[in-house]
PDB file of N, CA and C in Angstrom:
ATOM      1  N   UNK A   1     -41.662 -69.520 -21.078  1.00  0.00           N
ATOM      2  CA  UNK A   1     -40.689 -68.453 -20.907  1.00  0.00           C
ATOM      3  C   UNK A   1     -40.186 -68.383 -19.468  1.00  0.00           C
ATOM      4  N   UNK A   2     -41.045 -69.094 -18.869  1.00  0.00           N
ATOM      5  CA  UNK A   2     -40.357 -68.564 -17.673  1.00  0.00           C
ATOM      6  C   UNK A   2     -39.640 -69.761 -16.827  1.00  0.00           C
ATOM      7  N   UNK A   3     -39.605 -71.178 -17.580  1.00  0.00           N
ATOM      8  CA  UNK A   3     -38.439 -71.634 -17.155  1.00  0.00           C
ATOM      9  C   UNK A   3     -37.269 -71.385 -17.825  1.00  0.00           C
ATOM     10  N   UNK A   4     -37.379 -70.465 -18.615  1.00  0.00           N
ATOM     11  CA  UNK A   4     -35.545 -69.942 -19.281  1.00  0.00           C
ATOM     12  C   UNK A   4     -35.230 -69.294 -18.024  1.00  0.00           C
ATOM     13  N   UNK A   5     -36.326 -67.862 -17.201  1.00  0.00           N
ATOM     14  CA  UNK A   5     -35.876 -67.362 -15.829  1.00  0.00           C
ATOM     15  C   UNK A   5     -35.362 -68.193 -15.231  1.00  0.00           C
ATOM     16  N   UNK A   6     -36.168 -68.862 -15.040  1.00  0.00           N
ATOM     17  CA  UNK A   6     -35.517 -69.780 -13.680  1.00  0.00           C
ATOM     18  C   UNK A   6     -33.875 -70.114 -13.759  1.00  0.00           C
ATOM     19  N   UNK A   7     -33.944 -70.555 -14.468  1.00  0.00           N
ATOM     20  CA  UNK A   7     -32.535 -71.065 -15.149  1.00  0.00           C
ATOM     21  C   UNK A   7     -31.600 -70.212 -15.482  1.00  0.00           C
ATOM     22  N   UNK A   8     -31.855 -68.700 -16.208  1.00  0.00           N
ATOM     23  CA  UNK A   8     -31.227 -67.430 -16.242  1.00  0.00           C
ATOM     24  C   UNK A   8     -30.778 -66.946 -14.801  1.00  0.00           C
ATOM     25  N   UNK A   9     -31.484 -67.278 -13.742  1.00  0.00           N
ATOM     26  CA  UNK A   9     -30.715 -66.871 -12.768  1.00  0.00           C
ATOM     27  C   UNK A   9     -29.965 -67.113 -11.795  1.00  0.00           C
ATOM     28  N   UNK A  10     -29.434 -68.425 -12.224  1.00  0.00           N
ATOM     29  CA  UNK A  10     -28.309 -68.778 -11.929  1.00  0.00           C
ATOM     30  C   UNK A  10     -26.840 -68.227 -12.671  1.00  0.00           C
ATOM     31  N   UNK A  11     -27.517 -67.716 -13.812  1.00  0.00           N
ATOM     32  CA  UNK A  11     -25.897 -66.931 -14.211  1.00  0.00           C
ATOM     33  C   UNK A  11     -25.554 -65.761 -13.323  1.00  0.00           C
ATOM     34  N   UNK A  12     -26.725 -65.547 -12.394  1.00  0.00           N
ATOM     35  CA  UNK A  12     -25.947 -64.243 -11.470  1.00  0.00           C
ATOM     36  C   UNK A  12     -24.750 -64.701 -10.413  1.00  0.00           C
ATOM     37  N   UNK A  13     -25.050 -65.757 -10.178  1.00  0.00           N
ATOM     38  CA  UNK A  13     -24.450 -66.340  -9.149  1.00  0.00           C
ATOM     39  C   UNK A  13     -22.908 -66.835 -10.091  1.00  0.00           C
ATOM     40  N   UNK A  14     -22.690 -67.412 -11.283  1.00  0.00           N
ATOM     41  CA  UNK A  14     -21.655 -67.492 -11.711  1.00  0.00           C
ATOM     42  C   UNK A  14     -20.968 -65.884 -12.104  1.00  0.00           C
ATOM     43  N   UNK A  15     -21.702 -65.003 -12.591  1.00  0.00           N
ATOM     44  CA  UNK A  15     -20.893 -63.480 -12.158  1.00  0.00           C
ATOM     45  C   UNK A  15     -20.413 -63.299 -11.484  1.00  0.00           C
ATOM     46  N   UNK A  16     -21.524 -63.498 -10.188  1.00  0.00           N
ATOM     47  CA  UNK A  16     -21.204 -62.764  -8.616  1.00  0.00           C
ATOM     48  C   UNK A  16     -19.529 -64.053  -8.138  1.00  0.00           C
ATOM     49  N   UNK A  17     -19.478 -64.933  -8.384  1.00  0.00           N
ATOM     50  CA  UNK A  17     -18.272 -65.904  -8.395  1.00  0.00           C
ATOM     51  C   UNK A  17     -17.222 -64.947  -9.197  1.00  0.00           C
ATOM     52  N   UNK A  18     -17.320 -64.967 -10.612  1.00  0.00           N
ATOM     53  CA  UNK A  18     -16.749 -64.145 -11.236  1.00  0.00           C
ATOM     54  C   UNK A  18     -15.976 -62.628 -10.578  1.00  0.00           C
ATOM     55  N   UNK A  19     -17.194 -61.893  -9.963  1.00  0.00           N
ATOM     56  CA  UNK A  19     -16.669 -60.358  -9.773  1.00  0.00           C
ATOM     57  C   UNK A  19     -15.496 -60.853  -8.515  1.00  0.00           C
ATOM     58  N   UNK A  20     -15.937 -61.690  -7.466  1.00  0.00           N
ATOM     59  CA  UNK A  20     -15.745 -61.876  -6.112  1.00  0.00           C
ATOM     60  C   UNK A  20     -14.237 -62.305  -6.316  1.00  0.00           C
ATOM     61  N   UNK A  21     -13.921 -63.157  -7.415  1.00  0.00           N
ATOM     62  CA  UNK A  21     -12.406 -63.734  -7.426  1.00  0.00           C
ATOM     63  C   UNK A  21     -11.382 -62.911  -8.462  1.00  0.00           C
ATOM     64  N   UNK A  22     -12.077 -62.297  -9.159  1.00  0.00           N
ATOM     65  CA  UNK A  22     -11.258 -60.827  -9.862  1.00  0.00           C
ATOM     66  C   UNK A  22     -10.975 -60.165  -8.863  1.00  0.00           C
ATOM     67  N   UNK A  23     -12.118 -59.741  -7.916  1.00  0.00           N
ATOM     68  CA  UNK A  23     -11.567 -58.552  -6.801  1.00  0.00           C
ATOM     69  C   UNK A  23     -10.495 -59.277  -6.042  1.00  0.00           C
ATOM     70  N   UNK A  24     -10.283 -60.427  -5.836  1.00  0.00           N
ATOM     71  CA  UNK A  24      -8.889 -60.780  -4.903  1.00  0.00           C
ATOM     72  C   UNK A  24      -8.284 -60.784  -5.931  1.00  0.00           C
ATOM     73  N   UNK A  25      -7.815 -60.803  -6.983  1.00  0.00           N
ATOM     74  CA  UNK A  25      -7.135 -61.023  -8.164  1.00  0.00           C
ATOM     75  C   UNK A  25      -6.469 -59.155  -7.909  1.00  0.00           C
ATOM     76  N   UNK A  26      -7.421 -58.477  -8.271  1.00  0.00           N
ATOM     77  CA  UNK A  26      -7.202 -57.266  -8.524  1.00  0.00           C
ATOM     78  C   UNK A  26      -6.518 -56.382  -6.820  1.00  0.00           C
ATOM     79  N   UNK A  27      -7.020 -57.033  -5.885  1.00  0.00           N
ATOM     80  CA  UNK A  27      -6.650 -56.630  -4.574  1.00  0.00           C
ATOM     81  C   UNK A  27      -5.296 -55.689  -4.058  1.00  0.00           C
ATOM     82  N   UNK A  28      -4.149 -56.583  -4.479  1.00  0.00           N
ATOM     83  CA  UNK A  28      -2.710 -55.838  -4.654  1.00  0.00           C
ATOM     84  C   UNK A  28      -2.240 -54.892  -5.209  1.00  0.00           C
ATOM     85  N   UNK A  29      -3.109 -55.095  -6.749  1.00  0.00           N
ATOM     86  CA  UNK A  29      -2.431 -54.080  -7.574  1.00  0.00           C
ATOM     87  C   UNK A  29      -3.151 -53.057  -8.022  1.00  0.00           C
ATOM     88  N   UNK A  30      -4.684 -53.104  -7.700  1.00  0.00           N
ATOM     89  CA  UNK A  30      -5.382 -51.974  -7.640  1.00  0.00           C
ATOM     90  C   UNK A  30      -6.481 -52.160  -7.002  1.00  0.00           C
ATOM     91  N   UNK A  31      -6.404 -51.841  -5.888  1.00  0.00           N
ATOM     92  CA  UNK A  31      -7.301 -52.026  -4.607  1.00  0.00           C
ATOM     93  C   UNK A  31      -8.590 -50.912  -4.644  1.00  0.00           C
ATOM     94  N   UNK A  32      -9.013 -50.342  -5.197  1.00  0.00           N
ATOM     95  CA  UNK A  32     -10.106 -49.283  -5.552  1.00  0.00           C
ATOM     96  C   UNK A  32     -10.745 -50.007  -6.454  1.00  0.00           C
ATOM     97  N   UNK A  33     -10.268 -51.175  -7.768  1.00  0.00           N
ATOM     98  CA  UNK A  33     -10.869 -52.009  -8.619  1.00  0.00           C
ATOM     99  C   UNK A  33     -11.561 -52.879  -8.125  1.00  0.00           C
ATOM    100  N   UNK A  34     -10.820 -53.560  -6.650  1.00  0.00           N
ATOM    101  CA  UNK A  34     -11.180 -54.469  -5.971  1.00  0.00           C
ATOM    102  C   UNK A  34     -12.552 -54.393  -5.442  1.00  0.00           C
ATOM    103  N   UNK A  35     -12.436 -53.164  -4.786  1.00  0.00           N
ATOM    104  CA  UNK A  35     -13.917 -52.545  -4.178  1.00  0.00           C
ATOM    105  C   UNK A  35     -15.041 -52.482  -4.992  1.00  0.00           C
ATOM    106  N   UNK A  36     -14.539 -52.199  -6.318  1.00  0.00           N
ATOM    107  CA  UNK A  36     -15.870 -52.019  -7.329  1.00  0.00           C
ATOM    108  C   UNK A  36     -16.257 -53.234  -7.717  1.00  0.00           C
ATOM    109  N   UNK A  37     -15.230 -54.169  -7.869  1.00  0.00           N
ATOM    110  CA  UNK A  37     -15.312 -55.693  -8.208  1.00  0.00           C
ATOM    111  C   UNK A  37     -16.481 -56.037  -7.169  1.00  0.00           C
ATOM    112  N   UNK A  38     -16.006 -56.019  -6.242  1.00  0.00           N
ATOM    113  CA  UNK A  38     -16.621 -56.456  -4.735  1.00  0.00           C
ATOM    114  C   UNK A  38     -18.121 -55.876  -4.350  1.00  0.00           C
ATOM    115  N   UNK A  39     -18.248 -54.833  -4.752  1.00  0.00           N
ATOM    116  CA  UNK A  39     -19.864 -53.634  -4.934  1.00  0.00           C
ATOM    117  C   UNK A  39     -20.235 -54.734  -5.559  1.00  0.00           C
ATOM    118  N   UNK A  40     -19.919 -54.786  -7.208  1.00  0.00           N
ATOM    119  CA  UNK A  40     -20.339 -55.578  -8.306  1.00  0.00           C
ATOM    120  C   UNK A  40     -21.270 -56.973  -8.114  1.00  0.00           C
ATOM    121  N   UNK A  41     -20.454 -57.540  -7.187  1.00  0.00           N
ATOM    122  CA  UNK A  41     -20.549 -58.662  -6.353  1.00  0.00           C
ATOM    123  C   UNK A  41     -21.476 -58.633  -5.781  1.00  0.00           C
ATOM    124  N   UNK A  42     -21.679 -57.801  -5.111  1.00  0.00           N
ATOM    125  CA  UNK A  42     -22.747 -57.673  -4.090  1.00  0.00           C
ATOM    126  C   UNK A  42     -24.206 -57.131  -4.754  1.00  0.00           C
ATOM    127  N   UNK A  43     -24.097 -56.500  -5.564  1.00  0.00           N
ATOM    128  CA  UNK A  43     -25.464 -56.159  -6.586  1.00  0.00           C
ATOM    129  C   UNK A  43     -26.045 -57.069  -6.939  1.00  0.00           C
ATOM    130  N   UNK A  44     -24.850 -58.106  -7.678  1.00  0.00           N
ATOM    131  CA  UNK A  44     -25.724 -59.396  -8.802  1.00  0.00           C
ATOM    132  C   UNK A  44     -26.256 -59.891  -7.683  1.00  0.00           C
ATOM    133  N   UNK A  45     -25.492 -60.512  -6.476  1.00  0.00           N
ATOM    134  CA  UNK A  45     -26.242 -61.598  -5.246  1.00  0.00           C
ATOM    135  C   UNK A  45     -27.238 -60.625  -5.156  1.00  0.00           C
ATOM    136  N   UNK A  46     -27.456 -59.685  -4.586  1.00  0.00           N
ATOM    137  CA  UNK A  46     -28.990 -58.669  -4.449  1.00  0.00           C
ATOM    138  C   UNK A  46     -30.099 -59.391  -5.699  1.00  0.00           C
ATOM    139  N   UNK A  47     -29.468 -59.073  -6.972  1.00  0.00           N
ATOM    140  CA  UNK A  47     -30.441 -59.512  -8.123  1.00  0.00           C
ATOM    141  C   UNK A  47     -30.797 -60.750  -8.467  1.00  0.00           C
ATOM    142  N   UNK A  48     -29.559 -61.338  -7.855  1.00  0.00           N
ATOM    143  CA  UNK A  48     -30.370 -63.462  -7.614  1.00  0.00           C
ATOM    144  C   UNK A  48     -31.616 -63.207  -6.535  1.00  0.00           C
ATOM    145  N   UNK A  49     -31.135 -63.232  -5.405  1.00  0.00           N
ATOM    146  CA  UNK A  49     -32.510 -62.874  -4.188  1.00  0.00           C
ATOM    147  C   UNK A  49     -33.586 -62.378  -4.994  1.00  0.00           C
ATOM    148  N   UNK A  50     -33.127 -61.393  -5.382  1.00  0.00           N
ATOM    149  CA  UNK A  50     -34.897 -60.213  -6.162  1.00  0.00           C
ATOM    150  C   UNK A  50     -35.306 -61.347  -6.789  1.00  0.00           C
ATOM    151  N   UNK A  51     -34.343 -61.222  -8.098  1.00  0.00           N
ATOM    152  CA  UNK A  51     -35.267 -62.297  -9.150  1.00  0.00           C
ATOM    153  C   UNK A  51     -35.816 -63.810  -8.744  1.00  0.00           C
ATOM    154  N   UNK A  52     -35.265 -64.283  -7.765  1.00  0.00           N
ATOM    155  CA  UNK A  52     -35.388 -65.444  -7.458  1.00  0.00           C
ATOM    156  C   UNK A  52     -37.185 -65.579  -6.476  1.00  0.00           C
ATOM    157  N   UNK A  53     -37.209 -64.463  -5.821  1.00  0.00           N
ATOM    158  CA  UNK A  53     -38.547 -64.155  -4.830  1.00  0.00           C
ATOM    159  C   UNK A  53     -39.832 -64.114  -5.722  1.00  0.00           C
ATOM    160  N   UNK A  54     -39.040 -62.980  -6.800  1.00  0.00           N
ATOM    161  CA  UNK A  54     -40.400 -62.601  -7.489  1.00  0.00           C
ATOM    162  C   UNK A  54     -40.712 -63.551  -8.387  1.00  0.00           C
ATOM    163  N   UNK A  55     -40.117 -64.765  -9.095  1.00  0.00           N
ATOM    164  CA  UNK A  55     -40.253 -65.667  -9.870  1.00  0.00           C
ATOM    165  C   UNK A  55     -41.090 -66.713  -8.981  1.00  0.00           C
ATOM    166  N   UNK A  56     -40.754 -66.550  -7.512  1.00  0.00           N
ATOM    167  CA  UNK A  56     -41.454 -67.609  -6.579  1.00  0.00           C
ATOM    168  C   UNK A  56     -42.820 -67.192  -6.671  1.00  0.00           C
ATOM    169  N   UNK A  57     -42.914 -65.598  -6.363  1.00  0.00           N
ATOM    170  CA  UNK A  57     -44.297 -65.404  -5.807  1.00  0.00           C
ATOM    171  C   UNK A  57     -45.087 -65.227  -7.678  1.00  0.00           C
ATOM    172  N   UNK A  58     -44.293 -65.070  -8.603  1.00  0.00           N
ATOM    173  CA  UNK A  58     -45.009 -65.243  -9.817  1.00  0.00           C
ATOM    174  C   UNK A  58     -45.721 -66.114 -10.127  1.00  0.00           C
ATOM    175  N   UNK A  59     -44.977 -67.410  -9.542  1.00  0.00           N
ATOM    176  CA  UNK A  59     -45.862 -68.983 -10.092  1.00  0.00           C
ATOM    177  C   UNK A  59     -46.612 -68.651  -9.558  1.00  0.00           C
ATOM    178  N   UNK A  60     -46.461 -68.392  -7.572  1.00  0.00           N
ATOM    179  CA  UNK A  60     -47.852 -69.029  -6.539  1.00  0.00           C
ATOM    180  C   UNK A  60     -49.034 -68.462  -7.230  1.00  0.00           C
ATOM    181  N   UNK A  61     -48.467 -66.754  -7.962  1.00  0.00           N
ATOM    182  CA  UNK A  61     -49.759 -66.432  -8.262  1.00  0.00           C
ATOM    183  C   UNK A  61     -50.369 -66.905  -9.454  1.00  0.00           C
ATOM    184  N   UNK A  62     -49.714 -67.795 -10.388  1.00  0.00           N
ATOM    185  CA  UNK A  62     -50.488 -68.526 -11.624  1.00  0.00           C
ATOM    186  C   UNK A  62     -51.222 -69.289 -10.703  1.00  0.00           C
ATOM    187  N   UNK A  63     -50.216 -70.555  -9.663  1.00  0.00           N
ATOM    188  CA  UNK A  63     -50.915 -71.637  -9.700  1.00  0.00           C
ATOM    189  C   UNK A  63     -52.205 -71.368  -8.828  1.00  0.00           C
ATOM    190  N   UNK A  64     -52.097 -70.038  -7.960  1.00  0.00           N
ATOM    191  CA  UNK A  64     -53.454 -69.744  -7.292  1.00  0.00           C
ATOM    192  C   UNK A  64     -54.629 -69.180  -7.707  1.00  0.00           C
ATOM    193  N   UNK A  65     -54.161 -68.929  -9.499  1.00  0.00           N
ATOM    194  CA  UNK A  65     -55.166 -68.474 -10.538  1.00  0.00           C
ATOM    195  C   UNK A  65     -55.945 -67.290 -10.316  1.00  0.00           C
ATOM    196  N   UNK A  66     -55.043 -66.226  -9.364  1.00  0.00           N
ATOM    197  CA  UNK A  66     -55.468 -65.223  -9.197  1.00  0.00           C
ATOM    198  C   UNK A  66     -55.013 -64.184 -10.392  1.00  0.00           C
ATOM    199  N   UNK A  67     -55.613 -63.346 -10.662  1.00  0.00           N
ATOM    200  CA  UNK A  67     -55.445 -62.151 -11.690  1.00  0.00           C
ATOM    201  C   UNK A  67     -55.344 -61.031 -11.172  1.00  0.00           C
ATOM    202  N   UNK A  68     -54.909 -60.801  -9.938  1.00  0.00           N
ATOM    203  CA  UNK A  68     -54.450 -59.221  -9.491  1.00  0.00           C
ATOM    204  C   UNK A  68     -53.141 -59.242 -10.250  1.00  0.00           C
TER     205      UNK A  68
END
């Protein structure tokens, strides 16, 4: 299961692509959309980092066969 994660979180990064080129898309003609686009943007990259750390320190802690 948890190489589907691994692999699942790279779709944040095709979102965060996604929100980032709507918001210039949206920029001209509704510039308040843009901003939320652009927030949007900035959340998923937050949730690649998160998920990406805690998936790191998840293995170390299998492969260090600790049970805390």
């Amino acid at each position: 299961m948890t190489k589907f994660f691994k692999y699942f979180q790279y779709a944040y990064l095709i979102f965060a692509g996604f929100f980032l080129v709507r918001g210039f898309y949206e920029l001209e003609e509704n510039p308040n959309m843009a901003y939320i686009l652009w927030a949007m943007a900035a959340l998923v990259l937050f949730m690649f980092f998160f998920r990406r750390r805690y998936i790191s320190k998840f293995d170390n802690r299998n492969n260090n066969g600790d049970s805390k």
